[in-house]
Protein backbone atom coordinates (compact mmCIF):
# COMPACT_ATOMS: atom_id res chain seq x y z
CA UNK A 1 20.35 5.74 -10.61
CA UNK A 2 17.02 4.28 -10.60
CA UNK A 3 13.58 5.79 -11.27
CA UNK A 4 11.14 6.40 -8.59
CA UNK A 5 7.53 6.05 -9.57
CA UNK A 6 4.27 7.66 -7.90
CA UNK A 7 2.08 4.54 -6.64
CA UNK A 8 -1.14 4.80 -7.86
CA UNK A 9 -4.01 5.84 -5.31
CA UNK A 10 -5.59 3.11 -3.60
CA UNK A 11 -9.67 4.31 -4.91
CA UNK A 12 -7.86 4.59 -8.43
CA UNK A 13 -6.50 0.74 -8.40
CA UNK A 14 -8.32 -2.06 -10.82
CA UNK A 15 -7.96 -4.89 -7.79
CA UNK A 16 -9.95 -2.31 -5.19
CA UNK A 17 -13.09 -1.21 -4.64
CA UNK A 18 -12.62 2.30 -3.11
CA UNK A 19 -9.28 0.70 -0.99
CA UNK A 20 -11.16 0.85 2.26
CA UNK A 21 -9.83 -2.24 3.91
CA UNK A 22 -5.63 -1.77 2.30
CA UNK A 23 -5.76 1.54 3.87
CA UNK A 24 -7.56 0.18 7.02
CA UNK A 25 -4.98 -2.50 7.29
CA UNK A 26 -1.99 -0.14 5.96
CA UNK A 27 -3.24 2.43 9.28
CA UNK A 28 -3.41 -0.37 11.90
CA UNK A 29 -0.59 -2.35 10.66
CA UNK A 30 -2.58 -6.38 9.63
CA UNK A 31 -3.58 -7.70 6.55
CA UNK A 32 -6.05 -6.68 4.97
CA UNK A 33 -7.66 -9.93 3.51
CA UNK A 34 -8.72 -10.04 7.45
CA UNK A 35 -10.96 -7.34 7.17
CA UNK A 36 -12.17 -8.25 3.60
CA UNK A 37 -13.01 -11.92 5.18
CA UNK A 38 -14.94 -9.66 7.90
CA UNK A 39 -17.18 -7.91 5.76
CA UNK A 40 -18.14 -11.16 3.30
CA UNK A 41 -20.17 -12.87 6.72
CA UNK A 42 -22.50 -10.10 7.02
CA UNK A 43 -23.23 -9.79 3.42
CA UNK A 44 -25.45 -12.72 3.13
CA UNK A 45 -27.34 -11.43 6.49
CA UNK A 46 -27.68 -7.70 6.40
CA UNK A 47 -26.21 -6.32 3.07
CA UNK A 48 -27.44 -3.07 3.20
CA UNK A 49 -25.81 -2.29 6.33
CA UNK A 50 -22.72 -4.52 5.42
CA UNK A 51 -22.67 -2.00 2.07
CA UNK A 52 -23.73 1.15 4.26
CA UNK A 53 -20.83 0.52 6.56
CA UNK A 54 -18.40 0.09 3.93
CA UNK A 55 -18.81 3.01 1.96
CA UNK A 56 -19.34 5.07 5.25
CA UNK A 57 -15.82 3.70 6.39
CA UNK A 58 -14.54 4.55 2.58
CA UNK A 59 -15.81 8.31 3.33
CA UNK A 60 -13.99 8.34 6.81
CA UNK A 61 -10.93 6.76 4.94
CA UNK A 62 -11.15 9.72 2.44
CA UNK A 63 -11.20 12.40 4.95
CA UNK A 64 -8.23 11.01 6.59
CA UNK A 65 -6.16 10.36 3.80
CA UNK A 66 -7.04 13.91 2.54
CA UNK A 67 -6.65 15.96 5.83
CA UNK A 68 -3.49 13.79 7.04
CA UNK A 69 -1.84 13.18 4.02
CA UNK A 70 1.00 10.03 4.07
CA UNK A 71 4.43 12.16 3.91
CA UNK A 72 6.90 9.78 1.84
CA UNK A 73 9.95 8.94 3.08
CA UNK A 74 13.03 10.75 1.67
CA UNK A 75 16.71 9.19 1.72
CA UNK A 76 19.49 11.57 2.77
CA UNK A 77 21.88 12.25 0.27
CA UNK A 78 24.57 11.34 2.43
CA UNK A 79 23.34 8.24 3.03
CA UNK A 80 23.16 7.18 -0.57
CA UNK A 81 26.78 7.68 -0.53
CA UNK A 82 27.53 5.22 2.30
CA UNK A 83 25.76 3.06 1.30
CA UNK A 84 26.98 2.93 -2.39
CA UNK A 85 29.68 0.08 -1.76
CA UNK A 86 26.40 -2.11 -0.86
CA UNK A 87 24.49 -1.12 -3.88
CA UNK A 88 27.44 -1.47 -6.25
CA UNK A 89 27.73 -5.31 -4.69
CA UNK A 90 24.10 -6.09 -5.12
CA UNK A 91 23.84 -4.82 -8.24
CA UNK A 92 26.72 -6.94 -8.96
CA UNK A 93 24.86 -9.96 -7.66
CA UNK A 94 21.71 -9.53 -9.48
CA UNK A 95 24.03 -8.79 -13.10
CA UNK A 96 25.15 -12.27 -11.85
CA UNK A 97 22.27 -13.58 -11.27
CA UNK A 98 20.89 -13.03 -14.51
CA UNK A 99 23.95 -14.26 -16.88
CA UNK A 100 23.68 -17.47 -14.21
CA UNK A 101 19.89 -17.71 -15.91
């Protein structure tokens, strides 16, 4: 059986500030270093509006996230137990795996 753990929220991480672009790219389906590489340009030029737009995108981010809440996928039970032969043979592989290292 394996433990499921609660990923941390995206303002709460140590390697984001506030998640705005990860949950950008997470809605619209890129990368997010795209975005990041976006916002560095205008820095230099206008940083008061490159920081104004930022946090006013992290507000609208928020709001979203808050109102329309990511439902997490759950696995049917009954396909856990289909798909057991599988999991039995990978976990076989990876016990391999690691006597093999």
């Amino acid at each position: 059986m394996t433990a499921t753990t609660k990923p941390t929220p995206l303002p709460l991480r140590n390697d984001t500030i506030l998640g705005v672009c990860e949950a950008i790219g997470q809605e619209f389906g890129f990368n997010a270093l795209w975005l990041r590489l976006a916002f560095i340009a205008p820095l230099f030029f206008v940083p008061a509006l490159t920081i104004g737009t930022y946090l006013a995108l992290g507000v609208v981010v928020a709001a979203t996230r808050y109102f329309f809440p990511r439902v997490a996928a759950v696995e049917a039970p009954h396909l856990v137990a289909d798909n057991a032969p599988a999991a039995a043979a990978a976990a076989k592989d990876e016990e391999q795996l690691q006597i093999a290292a």
